[in-house]
PDB file of N, CA and C in Angstrom:
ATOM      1  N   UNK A   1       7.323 -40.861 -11.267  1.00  0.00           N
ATOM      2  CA  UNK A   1       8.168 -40.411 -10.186  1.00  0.00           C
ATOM      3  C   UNK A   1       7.614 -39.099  -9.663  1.00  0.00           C
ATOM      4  N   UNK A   2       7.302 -39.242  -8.439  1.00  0.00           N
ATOM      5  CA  UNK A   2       6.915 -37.895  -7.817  1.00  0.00           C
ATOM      6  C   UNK A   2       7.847 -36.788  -7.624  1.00  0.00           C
ATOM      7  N   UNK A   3       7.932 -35.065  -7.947  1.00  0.00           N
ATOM      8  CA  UNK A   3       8.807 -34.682  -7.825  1.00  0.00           C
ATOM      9  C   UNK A   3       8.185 -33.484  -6.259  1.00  0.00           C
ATOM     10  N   UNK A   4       9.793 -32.990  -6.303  1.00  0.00           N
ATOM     11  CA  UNK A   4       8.993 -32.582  -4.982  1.00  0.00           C
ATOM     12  C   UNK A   4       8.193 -31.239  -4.307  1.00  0.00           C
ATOM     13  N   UNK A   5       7.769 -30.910  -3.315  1.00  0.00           N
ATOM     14  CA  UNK A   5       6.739 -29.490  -3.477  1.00  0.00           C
ATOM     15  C   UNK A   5       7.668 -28.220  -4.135  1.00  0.00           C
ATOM     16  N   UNK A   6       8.934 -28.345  -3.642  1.00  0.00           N
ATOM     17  CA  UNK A   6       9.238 -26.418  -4.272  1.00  0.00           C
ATOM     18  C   UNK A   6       9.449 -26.691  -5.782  1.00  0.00           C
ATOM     19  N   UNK A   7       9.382 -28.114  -6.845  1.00  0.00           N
ATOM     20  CA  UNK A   7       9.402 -27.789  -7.855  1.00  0.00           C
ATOM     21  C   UNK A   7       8.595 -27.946  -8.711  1.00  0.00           C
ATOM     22  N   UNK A   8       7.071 -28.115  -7.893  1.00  0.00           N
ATOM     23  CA  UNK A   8       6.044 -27.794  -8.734  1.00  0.00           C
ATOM     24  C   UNK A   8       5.957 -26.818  -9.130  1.00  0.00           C
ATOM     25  N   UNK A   9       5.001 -26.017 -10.564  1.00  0.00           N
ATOM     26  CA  UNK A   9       5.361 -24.661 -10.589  1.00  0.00           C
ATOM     27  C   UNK A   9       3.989 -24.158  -9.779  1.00  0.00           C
ATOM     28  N   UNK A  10       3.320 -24.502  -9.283  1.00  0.00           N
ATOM     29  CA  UNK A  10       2.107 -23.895  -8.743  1.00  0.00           C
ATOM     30  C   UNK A  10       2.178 -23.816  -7.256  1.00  0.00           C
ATOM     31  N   UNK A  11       3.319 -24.316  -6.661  1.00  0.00           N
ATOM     32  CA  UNK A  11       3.345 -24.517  -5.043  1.00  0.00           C
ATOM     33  C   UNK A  11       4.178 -23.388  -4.387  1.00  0.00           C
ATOM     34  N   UNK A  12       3.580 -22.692  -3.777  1.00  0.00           N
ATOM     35  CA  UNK A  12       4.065 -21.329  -3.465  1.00  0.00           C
ATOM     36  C   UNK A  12       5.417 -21.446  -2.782  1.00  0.00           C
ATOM     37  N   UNK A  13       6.379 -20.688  -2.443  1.00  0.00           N
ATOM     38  CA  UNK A  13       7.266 -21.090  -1.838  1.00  0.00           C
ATOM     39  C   UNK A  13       7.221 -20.508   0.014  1.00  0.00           C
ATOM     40  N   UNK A  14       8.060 -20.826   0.499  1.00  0.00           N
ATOM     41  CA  UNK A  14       8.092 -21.087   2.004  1.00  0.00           C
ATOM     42  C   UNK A  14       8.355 -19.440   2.031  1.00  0.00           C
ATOM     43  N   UNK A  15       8.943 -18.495   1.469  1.00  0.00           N
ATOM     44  CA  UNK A  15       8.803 -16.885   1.714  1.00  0.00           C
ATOM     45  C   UNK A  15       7.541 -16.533   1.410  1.00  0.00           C
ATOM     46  N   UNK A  16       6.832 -16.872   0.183  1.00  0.00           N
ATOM     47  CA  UNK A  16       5.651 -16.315  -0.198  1.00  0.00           C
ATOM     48  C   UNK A  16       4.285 -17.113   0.230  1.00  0.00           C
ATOM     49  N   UNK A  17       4.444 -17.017   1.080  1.00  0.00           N
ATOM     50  CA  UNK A  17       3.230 -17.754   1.977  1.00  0.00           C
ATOM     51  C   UNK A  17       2.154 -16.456   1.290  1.00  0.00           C
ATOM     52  N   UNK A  18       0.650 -16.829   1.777  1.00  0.00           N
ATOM     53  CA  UNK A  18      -0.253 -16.069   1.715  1.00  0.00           C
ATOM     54  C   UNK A  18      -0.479 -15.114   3.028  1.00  0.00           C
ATOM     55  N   UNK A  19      -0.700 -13.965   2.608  1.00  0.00           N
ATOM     56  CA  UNK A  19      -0.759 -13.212   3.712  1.00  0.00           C
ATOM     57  C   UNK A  19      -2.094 -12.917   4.744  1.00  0.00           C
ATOM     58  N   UNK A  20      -2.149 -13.814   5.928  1.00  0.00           N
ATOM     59  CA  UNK A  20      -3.467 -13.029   6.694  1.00  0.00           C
ATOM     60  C   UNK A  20      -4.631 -12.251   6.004  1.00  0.00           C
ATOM     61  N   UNK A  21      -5.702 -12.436   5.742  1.00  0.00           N
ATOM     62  CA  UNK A  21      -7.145 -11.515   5.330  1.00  0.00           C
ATOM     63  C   UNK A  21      -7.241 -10.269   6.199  1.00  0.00           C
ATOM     64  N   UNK A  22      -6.573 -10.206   7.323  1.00  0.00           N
ATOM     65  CA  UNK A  22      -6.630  -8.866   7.567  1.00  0.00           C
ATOM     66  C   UNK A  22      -5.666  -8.140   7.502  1.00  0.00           C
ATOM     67  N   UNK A  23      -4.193  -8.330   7.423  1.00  0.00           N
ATOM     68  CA  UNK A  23      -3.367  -8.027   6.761  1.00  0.00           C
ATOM     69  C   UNK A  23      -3.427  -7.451   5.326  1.00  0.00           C
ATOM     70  N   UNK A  24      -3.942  -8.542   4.344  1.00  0.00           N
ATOM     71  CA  UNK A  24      -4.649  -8.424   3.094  1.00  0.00           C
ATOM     72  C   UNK A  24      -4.880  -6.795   3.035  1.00  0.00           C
ATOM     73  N   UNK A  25      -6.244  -6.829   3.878  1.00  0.00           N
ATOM     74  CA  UNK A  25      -7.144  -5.617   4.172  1.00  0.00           C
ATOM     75  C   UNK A  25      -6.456  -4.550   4.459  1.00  0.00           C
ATOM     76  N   UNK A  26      -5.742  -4.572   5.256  1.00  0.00           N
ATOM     77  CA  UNK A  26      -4.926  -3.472   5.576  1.00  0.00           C
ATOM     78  C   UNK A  26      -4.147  -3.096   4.729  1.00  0.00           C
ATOM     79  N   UNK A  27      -3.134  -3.743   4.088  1.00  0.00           N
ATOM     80  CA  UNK A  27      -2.720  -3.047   3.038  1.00  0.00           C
ATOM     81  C   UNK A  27      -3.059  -2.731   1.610  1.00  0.00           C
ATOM     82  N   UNK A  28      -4.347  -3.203   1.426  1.00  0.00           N
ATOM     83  CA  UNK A  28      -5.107  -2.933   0.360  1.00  0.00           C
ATOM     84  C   UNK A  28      -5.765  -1.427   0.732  1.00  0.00           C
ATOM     85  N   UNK A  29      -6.439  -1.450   1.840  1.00  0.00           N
ATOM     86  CA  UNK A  29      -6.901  -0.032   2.025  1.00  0.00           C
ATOM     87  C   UNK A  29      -5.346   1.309   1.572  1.00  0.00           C
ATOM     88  N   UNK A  30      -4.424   0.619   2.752  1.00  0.00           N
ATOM     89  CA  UNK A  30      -3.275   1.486   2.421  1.00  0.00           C
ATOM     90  C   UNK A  30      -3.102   1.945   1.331  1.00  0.00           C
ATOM     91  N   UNK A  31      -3.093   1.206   0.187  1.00  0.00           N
ATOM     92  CA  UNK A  31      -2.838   1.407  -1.188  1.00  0.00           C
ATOM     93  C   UNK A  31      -3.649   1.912  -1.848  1.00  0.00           C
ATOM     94  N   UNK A  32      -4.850   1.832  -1.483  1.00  0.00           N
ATOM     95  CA  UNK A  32      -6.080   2.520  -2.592  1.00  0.00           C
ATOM     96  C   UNK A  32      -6.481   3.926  -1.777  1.00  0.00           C
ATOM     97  N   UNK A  33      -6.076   4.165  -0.737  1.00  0.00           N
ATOM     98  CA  UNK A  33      -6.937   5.667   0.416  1.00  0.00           C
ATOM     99  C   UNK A  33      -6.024   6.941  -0.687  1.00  0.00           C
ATOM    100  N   UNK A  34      -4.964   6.435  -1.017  1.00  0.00           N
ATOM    101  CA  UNK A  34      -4.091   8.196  -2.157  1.00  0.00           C
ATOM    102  C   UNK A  34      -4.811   7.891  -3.630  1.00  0.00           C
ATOM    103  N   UNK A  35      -5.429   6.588  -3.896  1.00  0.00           N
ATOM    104  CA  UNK A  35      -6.232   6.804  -5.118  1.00  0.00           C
ATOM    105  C   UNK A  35      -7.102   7.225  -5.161  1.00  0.00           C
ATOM    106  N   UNK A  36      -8.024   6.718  -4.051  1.00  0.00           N
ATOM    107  CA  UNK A  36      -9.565   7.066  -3.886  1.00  0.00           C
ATOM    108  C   UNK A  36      -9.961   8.853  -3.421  1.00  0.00           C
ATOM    109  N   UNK A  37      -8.752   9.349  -2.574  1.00  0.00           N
ATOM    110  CA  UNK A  37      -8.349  10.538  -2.275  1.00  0.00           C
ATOM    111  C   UNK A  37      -8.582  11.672  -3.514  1.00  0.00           C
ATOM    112  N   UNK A  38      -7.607  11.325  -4.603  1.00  0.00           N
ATOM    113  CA  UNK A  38      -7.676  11.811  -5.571  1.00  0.00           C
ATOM    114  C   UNK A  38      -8.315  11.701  -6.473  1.00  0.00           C
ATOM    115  N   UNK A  39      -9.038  10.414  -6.792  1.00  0.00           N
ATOM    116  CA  UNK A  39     -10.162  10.391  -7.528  1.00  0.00           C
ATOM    117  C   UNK A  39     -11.590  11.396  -6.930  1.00  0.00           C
ATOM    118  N   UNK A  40     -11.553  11.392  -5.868  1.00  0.00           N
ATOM    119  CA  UNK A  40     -12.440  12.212  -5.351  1.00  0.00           C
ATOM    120  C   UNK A  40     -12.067  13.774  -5.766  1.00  0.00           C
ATOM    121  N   UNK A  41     -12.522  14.269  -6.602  1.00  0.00           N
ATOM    122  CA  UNK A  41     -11.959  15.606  -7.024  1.00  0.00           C
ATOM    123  C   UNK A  41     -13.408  16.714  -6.617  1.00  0.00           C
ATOM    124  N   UNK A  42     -14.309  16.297  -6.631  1.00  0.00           N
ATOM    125  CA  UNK A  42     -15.475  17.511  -5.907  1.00  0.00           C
ATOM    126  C   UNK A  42     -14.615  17.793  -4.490  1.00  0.00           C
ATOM    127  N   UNK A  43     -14.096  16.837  -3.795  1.00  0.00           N
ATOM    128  CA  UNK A  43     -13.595  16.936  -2.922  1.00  0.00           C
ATOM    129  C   UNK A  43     -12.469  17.923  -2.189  1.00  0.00           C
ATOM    130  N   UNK A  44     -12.152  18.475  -3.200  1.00  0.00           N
ATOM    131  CA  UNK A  44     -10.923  19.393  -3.438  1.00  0.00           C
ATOM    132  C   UNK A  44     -10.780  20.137  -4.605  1.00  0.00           C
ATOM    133  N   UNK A  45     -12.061  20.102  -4.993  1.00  0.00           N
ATOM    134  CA  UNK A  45     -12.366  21.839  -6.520  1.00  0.00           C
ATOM    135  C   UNK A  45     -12.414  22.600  -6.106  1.00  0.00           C
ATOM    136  N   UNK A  46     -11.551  23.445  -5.055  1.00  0.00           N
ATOM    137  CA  UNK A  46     -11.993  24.581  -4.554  1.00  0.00           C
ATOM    138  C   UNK A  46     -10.788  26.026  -4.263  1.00  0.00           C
ATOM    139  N   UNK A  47     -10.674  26.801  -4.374  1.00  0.00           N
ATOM    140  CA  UNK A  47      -9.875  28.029  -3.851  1.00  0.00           C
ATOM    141  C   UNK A  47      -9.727  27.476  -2.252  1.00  0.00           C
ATOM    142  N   UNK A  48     -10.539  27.367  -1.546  1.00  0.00           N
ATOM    143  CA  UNK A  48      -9.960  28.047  -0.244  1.00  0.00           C
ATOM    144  C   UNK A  48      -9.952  26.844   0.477  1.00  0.00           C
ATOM    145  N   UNK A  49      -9.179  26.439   1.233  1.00  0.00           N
ATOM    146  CA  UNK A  49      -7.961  27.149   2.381  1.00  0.00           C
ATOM    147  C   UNK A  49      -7.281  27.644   1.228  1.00  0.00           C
ATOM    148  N   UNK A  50      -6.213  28.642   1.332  1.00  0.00           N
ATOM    149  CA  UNK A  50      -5.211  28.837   0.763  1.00  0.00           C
ATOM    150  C   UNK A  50      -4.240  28.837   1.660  1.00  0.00           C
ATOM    151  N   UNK A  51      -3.009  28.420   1.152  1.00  0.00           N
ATOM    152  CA  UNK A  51      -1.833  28.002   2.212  1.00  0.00           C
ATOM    153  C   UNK A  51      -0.702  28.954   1.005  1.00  0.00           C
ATOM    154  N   UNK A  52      -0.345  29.475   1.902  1.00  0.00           N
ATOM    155  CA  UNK A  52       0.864  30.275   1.224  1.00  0.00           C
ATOM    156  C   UNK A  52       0.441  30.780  -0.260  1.00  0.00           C
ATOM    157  N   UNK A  53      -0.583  31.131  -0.517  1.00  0.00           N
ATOM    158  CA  UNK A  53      -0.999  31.567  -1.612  1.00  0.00           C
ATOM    159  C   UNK A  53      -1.608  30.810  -2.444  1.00  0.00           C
ATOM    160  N   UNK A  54      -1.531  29.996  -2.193  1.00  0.00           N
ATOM    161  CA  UNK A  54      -1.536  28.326  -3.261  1.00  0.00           C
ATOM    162  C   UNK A  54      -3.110  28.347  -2.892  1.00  0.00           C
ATOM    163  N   UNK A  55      -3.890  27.953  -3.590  1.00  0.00           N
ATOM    164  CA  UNK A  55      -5.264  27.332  -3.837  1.00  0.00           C
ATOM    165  C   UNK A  55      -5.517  25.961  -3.210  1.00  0.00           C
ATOM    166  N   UNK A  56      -6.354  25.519  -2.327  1.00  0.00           N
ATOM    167  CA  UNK A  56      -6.608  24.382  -1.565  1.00  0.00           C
ATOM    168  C   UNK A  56      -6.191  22.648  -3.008  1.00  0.00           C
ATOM    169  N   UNK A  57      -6.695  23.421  -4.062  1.00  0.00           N
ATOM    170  CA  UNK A  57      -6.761  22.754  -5.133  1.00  0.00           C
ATOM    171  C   UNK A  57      -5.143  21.817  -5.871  1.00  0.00           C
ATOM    172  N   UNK A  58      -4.400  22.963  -5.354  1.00  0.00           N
ATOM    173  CA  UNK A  58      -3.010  22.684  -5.507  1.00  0.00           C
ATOM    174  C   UNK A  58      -2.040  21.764  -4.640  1.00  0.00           C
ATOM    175  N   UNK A  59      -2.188  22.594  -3.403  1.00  0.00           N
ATOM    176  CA  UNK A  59      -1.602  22.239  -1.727  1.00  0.00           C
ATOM    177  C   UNK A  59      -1.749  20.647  -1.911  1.00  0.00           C
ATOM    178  N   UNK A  60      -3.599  20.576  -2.283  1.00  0.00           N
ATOM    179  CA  UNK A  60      -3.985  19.446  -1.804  1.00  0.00           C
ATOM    180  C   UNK A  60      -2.941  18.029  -2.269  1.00  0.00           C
ATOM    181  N   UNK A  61      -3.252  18.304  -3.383  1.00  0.00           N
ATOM    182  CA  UNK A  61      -2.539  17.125  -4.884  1.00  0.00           C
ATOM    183  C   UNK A  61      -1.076  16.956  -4.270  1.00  0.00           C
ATOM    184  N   UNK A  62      -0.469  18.231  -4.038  1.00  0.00           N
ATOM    185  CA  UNK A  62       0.925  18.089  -3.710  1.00  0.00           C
ATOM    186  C   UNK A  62       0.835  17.541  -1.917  1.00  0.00           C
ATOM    187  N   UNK A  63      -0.188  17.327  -1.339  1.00  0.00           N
ATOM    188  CA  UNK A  63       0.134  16.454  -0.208  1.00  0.00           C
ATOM    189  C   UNK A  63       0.303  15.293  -0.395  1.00  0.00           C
ATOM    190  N   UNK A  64      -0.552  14.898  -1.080  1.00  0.00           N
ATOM    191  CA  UNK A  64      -1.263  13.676  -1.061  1.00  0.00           C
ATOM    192  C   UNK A  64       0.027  12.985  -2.018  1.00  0.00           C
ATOM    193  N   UNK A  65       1.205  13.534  -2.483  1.00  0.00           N
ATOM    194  CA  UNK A  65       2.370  12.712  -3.148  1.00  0.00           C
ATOM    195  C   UNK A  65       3.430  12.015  -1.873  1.00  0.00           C
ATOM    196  N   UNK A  66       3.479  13.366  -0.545  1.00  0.00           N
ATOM    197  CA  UNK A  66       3.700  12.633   0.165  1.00  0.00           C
ATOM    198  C   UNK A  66       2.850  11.470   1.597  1.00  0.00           C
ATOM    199  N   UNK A  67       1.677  11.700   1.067  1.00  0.00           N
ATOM    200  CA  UNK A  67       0.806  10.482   1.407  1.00  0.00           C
ATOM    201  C   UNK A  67       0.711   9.873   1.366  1.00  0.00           C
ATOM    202  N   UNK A  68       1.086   9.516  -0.199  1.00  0.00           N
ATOM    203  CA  UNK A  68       0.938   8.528  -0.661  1.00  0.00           C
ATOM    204  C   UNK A  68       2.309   7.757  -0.765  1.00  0.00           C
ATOM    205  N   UNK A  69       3.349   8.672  -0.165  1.00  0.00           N
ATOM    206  CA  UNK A  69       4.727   7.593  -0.563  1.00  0.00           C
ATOM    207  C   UNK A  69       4.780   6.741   0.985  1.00  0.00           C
ATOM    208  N   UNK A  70       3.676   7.408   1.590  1.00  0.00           N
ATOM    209  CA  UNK A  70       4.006   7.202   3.201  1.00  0.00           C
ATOM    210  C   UNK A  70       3.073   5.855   3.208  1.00  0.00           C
ATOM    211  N   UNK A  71       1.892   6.025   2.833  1.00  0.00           N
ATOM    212  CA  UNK A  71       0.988   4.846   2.786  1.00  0.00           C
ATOM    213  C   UNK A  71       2.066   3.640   1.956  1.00  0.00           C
ATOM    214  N   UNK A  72       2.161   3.616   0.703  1.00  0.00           N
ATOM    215  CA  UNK A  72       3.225   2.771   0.265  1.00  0.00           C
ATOM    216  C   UNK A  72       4.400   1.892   1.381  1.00  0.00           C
ATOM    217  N   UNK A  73       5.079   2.467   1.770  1.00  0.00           N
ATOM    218  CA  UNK A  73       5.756   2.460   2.463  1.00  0.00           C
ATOM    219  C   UNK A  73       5.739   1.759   3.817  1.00  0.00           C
ATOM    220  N   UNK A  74       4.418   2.008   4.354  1.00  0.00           N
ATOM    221  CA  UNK A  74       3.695   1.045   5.399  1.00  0.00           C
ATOM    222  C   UNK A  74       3.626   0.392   5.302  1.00  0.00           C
ATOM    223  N   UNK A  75       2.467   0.149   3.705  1.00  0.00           N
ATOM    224  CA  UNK A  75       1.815  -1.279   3.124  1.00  0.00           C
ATOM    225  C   UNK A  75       3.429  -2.051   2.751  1.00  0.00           C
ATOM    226  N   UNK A  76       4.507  -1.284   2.759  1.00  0.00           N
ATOM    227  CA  UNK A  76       5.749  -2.327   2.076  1.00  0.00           C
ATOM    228  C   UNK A  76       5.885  -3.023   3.714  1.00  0.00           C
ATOM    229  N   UNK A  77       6.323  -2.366   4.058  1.00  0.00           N
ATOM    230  CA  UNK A  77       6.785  -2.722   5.334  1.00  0.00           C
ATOM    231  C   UNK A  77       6.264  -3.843   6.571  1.00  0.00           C
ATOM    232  N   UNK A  78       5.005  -3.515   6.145  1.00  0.00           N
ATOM    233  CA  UNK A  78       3.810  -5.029   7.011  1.00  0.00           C
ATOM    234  C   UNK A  78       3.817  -6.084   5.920  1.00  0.00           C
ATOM    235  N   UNK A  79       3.863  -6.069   4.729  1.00  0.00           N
ATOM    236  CA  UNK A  79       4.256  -7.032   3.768  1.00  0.00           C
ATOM    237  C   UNK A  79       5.992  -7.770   4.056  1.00  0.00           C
ATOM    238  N   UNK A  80       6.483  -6.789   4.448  1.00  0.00           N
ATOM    239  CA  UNK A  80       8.177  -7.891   4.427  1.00  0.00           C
ATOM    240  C   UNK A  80       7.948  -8.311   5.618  1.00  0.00           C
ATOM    241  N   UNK A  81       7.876  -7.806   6.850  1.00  0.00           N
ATOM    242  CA  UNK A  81       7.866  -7.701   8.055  1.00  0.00           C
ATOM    243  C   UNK A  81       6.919  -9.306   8.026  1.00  0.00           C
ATOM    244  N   UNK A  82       5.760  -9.437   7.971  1.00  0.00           N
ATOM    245  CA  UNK A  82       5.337 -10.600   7.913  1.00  0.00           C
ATOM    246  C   UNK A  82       6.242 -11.885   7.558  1.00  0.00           C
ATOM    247  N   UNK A  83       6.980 -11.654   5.948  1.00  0.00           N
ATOM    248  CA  UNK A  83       7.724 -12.602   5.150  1.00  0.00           C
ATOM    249  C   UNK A  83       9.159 -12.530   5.823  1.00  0.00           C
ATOM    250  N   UNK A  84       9.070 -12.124   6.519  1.00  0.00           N
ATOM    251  CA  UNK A  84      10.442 -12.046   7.516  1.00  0.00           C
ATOM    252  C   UNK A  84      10.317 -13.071   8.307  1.00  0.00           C
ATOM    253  N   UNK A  85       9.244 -12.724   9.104  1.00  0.00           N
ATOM    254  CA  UNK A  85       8.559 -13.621  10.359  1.00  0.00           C
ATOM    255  C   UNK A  85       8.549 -15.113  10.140  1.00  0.00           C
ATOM    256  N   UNK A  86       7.658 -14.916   8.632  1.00  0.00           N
ATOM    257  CA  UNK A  86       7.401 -16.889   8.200  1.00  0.00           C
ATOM    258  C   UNK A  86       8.760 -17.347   7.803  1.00  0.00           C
ATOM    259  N   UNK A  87      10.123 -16.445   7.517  1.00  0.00           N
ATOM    260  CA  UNK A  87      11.483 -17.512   6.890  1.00  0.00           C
ATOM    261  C   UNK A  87      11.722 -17.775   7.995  1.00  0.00           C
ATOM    262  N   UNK A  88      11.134 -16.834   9.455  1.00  0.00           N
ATOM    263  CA  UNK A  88      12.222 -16.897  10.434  1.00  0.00           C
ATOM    264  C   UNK A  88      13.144 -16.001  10.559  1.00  0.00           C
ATOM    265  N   UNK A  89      12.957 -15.098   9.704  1.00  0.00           N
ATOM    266  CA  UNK A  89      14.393 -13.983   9.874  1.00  0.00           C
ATOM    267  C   UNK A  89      14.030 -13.418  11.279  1.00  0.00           C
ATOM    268  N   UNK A  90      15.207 -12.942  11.745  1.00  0.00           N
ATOM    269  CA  UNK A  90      15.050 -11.678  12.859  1.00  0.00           C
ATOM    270  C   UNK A  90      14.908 -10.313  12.597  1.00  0.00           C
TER     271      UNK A  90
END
C-alpha cells in the first residue's frame, strides 16, 4: 500500500521547501560577515581610532554585537518572508 508524500519521513513539507541558491547565498554570507569580521583580529589589534576613550580594539568587538544581531535578523527575515510566500501567507 502506497502511503502518501507528507508521510514519508524524507519528503520535505509544503512550508519547508528549499530555498533559492541565491537566497541560500545571501543569507549565508549574512551569517558568516560578524564571524569572519571577528575572526579577522590583525584587523582590529590596534589603539587607534579611539572613540570616547575606548581603544579601536574594544569599540570594535562591541559593534560588531550589534551587527551581528542586525545581520541575523535579516538573514531571519528573508528566510520566513520566502516560507510565507510558498504557504501563501500574506
Amino acid at each position: 500500500m502506497a502511503t502518501p508524500a507528507e508521510h514519508e519521513p524524507n519528503a520535505p513539507s509544503p512550508a519547508h521547501r528549499n530555498l533559492p541558491v541565491g537566497l541560500i547565498v545571501v543569507v549565508g554570507v549574512l551569517l558568516a560577515l560578524p564571524v569572519v569580521a571577528l575572526l579577522w583580529v590583525a584587523s582590529y589589534a590596534k589603539e587607534t581610532p579611539r572613540l570616547w576613550g575606548f581603544p579601536f580594539f574594544y569599540w570594535y568587538q562591541f559593534l560588531w554585537v550589534f551587527l551581528a544581531a542586525i545581520c541575523t535578523s535579516v538573514a531571519y527575515r528573508i528566510v520566513h518572508t520566502f516560507q510565507s510566500r510558498e504557504r501563501g501567507d500574506q
